[in-house]
Protein backbone atom coordinates (compact mmCIF):
# COMPACT_ATOMS: atom_id res chain seq x y z
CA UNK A 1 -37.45 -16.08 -144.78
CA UNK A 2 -39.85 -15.39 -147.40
CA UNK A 3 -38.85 -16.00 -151.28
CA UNK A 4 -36.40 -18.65 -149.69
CA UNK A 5 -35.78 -21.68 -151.93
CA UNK A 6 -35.17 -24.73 -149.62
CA UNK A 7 -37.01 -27.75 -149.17
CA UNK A 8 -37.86 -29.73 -145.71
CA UNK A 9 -36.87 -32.58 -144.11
CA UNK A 10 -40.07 -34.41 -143.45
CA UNK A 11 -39.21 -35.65 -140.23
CA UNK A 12 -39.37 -32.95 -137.43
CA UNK A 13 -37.41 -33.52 -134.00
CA UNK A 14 -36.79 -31.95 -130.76
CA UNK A 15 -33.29 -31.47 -131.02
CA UNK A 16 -32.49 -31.32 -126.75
CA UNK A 17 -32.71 -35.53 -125.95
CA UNK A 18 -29.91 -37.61 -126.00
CA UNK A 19 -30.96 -39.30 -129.41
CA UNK A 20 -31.00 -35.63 -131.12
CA UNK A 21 -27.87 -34.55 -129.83
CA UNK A 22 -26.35 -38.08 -130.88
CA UNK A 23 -27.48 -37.16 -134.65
CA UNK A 24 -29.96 -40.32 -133.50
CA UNK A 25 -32.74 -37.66 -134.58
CA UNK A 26 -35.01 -40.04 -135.97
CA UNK A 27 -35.39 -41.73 -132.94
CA UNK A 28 -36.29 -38.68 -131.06
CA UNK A 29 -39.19 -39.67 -128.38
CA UNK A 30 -40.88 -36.06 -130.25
CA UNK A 31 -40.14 -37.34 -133.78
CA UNK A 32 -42.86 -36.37 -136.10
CA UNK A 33 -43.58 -36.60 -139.90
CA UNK A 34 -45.65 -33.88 -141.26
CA UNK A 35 -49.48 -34.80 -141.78
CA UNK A 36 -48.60 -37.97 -139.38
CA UNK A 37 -49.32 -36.02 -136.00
CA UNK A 38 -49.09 -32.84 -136.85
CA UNK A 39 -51.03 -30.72 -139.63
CA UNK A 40 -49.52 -28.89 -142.14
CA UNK A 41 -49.11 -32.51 -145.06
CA UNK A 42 -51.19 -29.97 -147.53
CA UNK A 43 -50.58 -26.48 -146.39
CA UNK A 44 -49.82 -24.11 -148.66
CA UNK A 45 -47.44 -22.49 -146.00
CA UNK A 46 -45.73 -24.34 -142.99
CA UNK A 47 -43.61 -23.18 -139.86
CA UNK A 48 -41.00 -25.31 -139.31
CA UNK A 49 -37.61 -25.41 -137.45
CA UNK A 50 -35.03 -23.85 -139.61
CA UNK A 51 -32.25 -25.87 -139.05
CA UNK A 52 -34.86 -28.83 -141.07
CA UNK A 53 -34.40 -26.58 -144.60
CA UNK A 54 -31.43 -27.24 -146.90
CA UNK A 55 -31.33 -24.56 -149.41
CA UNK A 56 -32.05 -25.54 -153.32
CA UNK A 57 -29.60 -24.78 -155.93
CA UNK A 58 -31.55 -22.27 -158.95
CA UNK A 59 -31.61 -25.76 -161.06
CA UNK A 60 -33.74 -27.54 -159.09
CA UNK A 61 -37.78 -26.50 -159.43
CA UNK A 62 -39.58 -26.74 -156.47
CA UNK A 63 -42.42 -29.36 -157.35
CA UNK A 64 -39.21 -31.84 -158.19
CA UNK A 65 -37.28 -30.66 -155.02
CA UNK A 66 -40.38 -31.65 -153.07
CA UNK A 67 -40.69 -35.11 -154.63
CA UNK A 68 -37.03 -36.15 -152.77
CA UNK A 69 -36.56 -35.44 -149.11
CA UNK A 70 -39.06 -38.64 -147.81
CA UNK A 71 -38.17 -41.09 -150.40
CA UNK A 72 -34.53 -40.65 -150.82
CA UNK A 73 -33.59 -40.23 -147.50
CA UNK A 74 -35.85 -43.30 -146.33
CA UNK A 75 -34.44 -45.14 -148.92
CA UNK A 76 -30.33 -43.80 -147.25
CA UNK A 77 -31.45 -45.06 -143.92
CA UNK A 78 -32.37 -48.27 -144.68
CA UNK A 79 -29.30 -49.07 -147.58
CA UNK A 80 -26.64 -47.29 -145.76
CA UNK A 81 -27.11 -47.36 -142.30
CA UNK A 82 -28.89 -50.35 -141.42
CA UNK A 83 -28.10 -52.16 -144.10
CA UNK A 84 -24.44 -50.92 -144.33
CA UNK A 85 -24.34 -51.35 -148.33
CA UNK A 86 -20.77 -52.35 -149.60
CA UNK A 87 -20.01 -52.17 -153.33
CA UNK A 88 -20.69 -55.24 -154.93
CA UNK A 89 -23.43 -56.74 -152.59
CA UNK A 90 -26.31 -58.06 -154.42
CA UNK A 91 -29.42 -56.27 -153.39
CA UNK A 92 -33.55 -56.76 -154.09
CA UNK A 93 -35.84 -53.90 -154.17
CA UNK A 94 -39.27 -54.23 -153.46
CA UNK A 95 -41.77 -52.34 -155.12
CA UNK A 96 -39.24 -51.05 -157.56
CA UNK A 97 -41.83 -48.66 -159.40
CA UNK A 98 -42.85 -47.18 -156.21
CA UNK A 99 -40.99 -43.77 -154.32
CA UNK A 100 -38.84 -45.56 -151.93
CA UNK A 101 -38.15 -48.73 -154.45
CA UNK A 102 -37.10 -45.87 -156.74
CA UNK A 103 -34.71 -44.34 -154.81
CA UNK A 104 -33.08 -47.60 -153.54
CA UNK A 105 -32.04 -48.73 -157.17
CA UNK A 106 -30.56 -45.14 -157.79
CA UNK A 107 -28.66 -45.59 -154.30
CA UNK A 108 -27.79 -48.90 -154.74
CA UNK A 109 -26.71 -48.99 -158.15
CA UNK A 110 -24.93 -45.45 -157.69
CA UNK A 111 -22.64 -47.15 -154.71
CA UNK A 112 -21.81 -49.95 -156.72
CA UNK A 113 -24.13 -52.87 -155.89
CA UNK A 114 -25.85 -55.23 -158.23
CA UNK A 115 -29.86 -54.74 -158.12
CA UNK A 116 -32.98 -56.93 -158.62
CA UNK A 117 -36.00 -55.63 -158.20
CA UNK A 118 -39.62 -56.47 -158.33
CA UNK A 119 -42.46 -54.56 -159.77
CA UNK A 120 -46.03 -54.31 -161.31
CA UNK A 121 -45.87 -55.36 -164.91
CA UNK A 122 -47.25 -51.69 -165.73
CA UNK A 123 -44.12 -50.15 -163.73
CA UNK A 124 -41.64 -53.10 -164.73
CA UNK A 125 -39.77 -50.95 -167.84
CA UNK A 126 -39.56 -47.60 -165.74
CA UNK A 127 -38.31 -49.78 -163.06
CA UNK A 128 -35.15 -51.53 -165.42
CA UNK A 129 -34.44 -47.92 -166.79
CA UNK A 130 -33.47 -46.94 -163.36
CA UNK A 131 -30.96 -49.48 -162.96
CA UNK A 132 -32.21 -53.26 -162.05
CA UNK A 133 -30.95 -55.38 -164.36
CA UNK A 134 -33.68 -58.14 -164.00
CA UNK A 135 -37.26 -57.44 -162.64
CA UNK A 136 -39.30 -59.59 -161.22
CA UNK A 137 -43.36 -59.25 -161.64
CA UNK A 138 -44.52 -59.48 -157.63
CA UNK A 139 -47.97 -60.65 -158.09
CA UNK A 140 -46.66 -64.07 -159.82
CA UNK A 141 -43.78 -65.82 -159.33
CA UNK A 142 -41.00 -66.88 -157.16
CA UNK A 143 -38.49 -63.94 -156.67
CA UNK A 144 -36.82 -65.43 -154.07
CA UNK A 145 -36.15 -68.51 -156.34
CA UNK A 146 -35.29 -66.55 -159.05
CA UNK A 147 -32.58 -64.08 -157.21
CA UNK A 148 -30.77 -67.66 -156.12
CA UNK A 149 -30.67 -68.77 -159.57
CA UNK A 150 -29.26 -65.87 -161.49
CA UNK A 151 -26.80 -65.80 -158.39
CA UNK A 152 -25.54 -69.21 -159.01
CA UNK A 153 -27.55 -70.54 -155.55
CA UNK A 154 -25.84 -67.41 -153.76
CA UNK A 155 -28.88 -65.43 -153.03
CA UNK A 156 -29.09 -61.83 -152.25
CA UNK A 157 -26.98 -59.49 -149.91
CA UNK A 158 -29.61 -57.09 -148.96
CA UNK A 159 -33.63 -56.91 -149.49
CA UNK A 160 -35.18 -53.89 -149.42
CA UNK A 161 -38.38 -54.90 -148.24
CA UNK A 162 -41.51 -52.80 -147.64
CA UNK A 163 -44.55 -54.89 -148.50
CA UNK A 164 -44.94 -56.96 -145.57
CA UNK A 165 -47.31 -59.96 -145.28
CA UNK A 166 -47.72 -60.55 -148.92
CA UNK A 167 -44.17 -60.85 -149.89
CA UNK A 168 -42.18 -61.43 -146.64
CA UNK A 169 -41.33 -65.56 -147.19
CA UNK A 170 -40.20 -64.89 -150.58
CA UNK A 171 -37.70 -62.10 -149.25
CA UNK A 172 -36.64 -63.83 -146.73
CA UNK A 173 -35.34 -66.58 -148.44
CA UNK A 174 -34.52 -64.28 -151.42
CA UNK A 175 -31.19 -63.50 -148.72
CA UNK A 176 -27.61 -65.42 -149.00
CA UNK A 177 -25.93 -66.39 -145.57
CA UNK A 178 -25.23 -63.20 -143.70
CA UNK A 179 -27.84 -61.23 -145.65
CA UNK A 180 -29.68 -58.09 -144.42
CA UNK A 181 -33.62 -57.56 -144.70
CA UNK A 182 -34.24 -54.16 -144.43
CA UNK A 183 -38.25 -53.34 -143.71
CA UNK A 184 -39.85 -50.01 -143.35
CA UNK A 185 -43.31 -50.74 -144.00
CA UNK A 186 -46.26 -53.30 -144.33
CA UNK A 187 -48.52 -52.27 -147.11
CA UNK A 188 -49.86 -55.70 -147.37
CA UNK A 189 -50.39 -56.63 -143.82
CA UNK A 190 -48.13 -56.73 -140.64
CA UNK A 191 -48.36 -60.00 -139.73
CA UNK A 192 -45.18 -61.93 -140.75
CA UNK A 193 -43.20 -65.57 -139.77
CA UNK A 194 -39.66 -67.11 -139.62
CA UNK A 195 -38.42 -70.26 -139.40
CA UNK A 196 -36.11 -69.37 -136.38
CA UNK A 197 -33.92 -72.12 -137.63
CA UNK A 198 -33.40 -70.20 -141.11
CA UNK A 199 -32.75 -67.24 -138.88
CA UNK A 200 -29.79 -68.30 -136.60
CA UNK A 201 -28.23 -70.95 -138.94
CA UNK A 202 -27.54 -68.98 -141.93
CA UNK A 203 -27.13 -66.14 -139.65
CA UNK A 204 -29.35 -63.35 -141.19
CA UNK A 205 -30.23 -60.31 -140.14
CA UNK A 206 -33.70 -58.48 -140.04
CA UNK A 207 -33.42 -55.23 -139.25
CA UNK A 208 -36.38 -52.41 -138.66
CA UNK A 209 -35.88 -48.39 -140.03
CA UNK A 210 -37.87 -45.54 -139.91
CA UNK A 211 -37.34 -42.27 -141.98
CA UNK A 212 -33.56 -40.82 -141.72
CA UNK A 213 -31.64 -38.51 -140.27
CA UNK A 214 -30.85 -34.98 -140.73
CA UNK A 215 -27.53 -35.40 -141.17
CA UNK A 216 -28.11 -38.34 -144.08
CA UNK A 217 -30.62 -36.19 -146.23
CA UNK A 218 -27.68 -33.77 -146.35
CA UNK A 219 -25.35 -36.40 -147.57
CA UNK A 220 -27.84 -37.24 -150.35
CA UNK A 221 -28.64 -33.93 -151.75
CA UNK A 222 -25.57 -33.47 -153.41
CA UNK A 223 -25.91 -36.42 -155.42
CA UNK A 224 -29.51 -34.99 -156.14
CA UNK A 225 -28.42 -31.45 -157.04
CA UNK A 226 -25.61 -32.73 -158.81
CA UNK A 227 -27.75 -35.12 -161.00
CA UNK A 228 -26.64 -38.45 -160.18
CA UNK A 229 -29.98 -39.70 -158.99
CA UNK A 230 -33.23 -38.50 -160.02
């Protein structure tokens, strides 16, 4: 209704398949992202779905409301469902000065996990004020080296990884046995390699994601309302 204060979830749906009705809404054969494949990134006004508005507490201005459905709840798909973050686990953020690498340290650090992170050297003291305790300048240097030695050889539980070509080796063997490589994007270039051997004998995991669902932007928001991330 007009006057309303809410903010969107950026992903649209169908909400009749199976995957919708599952809560599996971001892999909806209809799924959509506003100013992907349909209009409406820059509008002014939109008409959307209602049941894809959560209401805004009076607290919460609108340009800042607007800055957290994609990144957060991108950044909740890939930590806490696909990755299945535990507290403790020893995670690597990509990109750390970026939206999504933003919102992972918050997440990650806010469920108790221990956080790396790499970043521009511009973006590298906004990125430790968030929460990494080391950062790691991604245009030189070994991060993957450098995660295994302040882990005592261990390497990392989880890498949050959404560079692609130009960083993938290094993330990959940034991981401990049994880690998790989360990806949900290739800024740098799509085409990527594994030693299969790496793969199967320390038993890692590489696992895709893409947006979030409904139902995990509304488990963020009170953490977002509430103050707890930013």
């Amino acid at each position: 209704r007009a006057g309303a204060r809410v903010m969107l979830q950026p992903g649209l749906r169908c909400g009749h398949c199976s995957a919708c009705a599952e809560g599996r809404d971001n892999q909806c054969d209809e799924y959509d992202v506003i100013g992907l494949r349909s209009d409406g990134g820059y509008a002014e006004s939109i008409s959307v779905p209602s049941e894809n508005l959560i209401a805004i507490p009076p607290h919460v201005d609108f340009v800042t409301a607007a800055a957290f459905p994609l990144t957060f709840l991108t950044a909740w798909h890939m930590l806490m469902t696909r990755a299945r973050l535990r507290a403790g686990d020893i995670v690597v953020v990509l990109a750390g000065g970026g939206g999504v690498g933003q919102a992972a340290i918050q997440l990650a650090r806010h469920f108790g996990a221990r956080v790396f992170a790499t970043s521009a050297p511009a973006k590298a003291e906004r990125t430790r004020a968030l929460g990494a305790e080391h950062v790691f300048d991604h245009y030189q240097g070994d991060f993957g080296r450098e995660v295994r030695r302040l882990t005592s050889g261990r390497g990392a539980d989880i890498v949050i990884e959404h560079v692609g070509e130009a960083t993938w080796d290094r993330s990959v063997r940034a991981l401990a046995t049994g880690g998790r490589l989360v990806t949900c994007g290739a800024t740098t270039g799509h085409a990527a390699a594994i030693d299969l051997r790496h793969l199967f004998a320390r038993q890692l995991s590489l696992l895709g994601s893409y947006m979030g669902r409904f139902a995990e932007l509304r488990a963020a928001a009170p953490l977002f309302f509430e103050g707890h991330i930013t």
